[in-house]
N, C-alpha and C. Protein backbone atom coordinates (compact mmCIF):
# COMPACT_ATOMS: atom_id res chain seq x y z
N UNK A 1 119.49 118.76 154.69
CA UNK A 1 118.52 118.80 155.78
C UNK A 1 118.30 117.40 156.36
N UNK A 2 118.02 116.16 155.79
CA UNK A 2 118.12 115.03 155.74
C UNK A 2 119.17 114.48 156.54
N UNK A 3 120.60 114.61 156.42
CA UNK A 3 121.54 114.64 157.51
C UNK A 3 121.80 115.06 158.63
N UNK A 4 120.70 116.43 159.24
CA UNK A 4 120.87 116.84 159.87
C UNK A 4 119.98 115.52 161.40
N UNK A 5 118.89 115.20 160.67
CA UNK A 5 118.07 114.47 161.39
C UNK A 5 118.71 113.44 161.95
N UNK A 6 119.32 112.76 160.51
CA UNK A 6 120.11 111.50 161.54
C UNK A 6 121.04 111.93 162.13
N UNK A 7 121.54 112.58 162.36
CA UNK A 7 122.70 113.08 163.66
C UNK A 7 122.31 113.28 164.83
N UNK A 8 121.12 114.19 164.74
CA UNK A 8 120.42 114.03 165.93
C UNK A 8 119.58 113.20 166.47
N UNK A 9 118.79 111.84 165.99
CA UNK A 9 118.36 111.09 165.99
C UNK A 9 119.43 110.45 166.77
N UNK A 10 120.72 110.01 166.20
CA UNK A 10 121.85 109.21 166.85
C UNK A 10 121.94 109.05 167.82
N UNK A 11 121.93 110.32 168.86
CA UNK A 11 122.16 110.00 170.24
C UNK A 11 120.96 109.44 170.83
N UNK A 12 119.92 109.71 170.94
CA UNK A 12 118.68 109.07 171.21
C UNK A 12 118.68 107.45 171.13
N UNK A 13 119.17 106.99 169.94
CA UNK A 13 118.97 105.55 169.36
C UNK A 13 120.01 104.78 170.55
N UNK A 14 121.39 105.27 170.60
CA UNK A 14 122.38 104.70 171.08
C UNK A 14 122.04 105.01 172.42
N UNK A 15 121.58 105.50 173.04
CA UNK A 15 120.92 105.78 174.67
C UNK A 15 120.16 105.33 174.92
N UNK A 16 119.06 104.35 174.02
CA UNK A 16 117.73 103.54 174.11
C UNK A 16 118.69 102.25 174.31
N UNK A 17 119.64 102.00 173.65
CA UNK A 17 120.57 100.40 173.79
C UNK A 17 121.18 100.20 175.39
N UNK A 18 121.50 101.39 176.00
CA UNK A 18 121.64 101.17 177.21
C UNK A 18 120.93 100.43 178.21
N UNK A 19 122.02 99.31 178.65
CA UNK A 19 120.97 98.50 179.82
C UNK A 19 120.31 99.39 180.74
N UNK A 20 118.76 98.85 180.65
CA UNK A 20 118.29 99.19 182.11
C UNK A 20 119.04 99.50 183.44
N UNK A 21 118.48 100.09 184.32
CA UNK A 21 119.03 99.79 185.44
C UNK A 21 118.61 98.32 186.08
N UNK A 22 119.59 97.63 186.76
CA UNK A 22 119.16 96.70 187.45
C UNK A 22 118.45 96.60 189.13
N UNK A 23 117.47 96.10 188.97
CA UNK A 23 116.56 95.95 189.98
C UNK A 23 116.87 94.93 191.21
N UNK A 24 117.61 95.01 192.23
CA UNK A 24 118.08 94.04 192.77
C UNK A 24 117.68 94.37 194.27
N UNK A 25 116.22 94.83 194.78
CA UNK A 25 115.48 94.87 195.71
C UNK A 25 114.90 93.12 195.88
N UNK A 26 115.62 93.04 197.05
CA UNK A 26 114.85 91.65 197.19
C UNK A 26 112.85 91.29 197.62
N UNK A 27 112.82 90.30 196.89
CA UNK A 27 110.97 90.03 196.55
C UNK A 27 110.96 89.40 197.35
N UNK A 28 109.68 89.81 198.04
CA UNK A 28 109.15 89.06 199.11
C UNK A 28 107.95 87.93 198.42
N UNK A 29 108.57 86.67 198.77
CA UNK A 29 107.71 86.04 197.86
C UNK A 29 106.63 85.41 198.82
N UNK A 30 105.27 85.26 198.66
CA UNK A 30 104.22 85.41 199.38
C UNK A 30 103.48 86.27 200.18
N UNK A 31 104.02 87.27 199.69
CA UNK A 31 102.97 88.90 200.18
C UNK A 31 102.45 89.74 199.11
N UNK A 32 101.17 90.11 198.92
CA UNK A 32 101.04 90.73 197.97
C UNK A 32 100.37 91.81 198.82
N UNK A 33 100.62 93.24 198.52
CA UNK A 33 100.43 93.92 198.37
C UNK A 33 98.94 94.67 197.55
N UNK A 34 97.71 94.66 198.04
CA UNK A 34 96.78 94.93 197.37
C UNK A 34 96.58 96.16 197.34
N UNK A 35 96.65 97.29 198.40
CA UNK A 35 96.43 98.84 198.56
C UNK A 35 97.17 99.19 199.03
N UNK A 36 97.35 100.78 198.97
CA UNK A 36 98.17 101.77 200.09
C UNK A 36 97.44 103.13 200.06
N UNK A 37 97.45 103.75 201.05
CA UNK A 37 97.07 105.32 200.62
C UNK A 37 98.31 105.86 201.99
N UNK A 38 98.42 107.12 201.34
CA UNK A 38 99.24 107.83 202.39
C UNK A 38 98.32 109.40 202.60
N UNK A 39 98.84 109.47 203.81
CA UNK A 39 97.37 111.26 204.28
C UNK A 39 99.47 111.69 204.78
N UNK A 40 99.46 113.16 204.20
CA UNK A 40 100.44 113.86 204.73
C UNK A 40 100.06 115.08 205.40
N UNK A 41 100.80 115.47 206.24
CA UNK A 41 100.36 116.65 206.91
C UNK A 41 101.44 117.35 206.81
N UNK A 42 101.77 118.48 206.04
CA UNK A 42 102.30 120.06 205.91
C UNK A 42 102.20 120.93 206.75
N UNK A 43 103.55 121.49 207.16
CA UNK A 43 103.35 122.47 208.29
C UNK A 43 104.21 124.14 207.65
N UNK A 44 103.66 124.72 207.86
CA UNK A 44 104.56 126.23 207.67
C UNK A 44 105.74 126.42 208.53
N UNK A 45 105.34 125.95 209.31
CA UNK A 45 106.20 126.62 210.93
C UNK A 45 107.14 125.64 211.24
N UNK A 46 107.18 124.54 210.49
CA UNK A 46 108.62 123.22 211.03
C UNK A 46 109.30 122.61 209.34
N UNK A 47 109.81 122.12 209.50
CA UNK A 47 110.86 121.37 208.26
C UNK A 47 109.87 119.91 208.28
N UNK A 48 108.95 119.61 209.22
CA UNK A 48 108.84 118.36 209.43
C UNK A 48 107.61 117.83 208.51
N UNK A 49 107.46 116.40 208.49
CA UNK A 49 106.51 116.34 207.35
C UNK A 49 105.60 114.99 208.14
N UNK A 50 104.33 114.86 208.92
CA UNK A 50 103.42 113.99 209.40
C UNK A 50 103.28 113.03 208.40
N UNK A 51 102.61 112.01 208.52
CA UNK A 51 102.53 110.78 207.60
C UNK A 51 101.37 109.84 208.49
N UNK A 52 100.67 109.56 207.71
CA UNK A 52 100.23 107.96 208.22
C UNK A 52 99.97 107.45 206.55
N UNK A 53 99.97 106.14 207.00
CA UNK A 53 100.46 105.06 205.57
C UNK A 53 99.47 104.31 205.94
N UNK A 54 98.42 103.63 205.29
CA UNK A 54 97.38 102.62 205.76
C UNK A 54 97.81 101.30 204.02
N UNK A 55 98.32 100.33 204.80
CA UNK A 55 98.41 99.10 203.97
C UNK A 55 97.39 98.26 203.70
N UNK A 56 97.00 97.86 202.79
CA UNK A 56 96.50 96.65 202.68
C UNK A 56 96.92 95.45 202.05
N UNK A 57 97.34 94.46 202.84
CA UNK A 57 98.34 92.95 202.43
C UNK A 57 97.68 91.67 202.88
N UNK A 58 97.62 91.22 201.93
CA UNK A 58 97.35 89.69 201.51
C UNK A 58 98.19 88.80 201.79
N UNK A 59 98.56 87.65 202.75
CA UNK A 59 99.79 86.99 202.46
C UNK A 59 99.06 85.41 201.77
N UNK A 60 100.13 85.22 200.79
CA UNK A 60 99.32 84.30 199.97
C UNK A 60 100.03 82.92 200.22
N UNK A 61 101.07 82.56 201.09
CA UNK A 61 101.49 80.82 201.34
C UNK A 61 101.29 81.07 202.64
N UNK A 62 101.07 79.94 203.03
CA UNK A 62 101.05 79.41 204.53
C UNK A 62 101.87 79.49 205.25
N UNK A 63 103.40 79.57 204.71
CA UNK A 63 104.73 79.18 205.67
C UNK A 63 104.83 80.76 205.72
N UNK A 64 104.20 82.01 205.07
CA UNK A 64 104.24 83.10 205.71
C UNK A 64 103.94 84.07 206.51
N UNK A 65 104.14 84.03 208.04
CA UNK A 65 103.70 84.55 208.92
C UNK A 65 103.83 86.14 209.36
N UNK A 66 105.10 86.35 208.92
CA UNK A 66 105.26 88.21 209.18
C UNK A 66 105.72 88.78 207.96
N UNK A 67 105.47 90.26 208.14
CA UNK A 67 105.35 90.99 207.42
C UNK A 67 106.71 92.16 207.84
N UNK A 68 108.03 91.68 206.75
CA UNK A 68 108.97 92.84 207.51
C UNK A 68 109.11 93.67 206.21
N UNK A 69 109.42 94.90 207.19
CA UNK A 69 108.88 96.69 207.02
C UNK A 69 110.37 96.89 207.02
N UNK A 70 110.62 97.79 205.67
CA UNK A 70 112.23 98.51 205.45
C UNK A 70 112.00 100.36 205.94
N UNK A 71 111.93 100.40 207.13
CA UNK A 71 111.77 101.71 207.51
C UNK A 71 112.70 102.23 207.33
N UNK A 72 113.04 103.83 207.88
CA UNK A 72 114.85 104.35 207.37
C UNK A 72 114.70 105.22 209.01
N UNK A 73 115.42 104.71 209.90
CA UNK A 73 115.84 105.45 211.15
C UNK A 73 115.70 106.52 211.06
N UNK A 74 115.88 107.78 211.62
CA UNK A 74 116.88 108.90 211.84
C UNK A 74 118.18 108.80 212.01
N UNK A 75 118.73 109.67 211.28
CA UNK A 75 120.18 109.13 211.53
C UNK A 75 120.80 110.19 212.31
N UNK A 76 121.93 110.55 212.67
CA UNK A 76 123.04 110.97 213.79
C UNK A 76 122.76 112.40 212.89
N UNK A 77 122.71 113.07 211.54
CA UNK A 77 122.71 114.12 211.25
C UNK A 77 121.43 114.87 211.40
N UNK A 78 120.17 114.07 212.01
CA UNK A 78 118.73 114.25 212.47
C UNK A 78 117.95 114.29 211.08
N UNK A 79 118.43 113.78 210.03
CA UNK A 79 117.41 113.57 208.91
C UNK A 79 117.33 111.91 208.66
N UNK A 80 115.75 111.77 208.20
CA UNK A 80 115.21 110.63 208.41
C UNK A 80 113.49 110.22 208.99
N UNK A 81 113.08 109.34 209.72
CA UNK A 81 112.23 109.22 209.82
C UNK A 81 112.00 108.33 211.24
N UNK A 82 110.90 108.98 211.93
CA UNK A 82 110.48 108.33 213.11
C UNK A 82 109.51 107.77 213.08
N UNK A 83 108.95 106.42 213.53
CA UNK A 83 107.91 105.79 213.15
C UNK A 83 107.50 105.49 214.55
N UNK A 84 106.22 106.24 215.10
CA UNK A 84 105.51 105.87 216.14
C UNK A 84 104.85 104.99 216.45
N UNK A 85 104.43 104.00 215.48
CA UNK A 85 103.69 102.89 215.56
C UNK A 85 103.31 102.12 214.57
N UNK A 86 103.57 100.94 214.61
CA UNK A 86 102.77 99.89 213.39
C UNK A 86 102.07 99.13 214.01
N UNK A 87 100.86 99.08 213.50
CA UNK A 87 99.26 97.89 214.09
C UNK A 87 98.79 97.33 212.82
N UNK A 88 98.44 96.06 213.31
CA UNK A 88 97.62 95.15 212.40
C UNK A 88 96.44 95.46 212.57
């Protein structure tokens, strides 16, 4: 019974040794990020999905003046995202 455990234990152990994934999103260094909330709006009648995103950002050095946004287009197959407006 005793043998049975470490066998199955095994794969677990040797799958914990696996590197992480690597994180190679570039850091924006001097923005912090203090809040976010998102309000979604659900519809029955469309595929489509409303959004507003309200940020709240801190920029913490001086030599940083803007704030750039990784939005995702729509693309040519019409999935994706349209962004009607960003305000400070």
């Amino acid at each position: 019974m005793g043998f049975r455990s470490v066998v199955l234990v095994l794969p677990y152990a040797v799958a914990s040794l696996a590197a992480p994934p690597v994180d190679d999103y570039p850091r924006r260094i001097g923005i912090d990020v203090e809040a976010y909330r998102f309000e979604l709006a659900l519809s029955d009648e469309s595929d489509e999905i409303g959004g507003l995103a309200t940020v709240t950002v801190r920029l913490t050095r001086g030599d940083v003046v803007e704030l750039p946004l990784d939005l995702t287009s729509k693309g040519a197959e019409g999935l994706g995202m349209v962004v009607r407006s960003v305000t400070a």
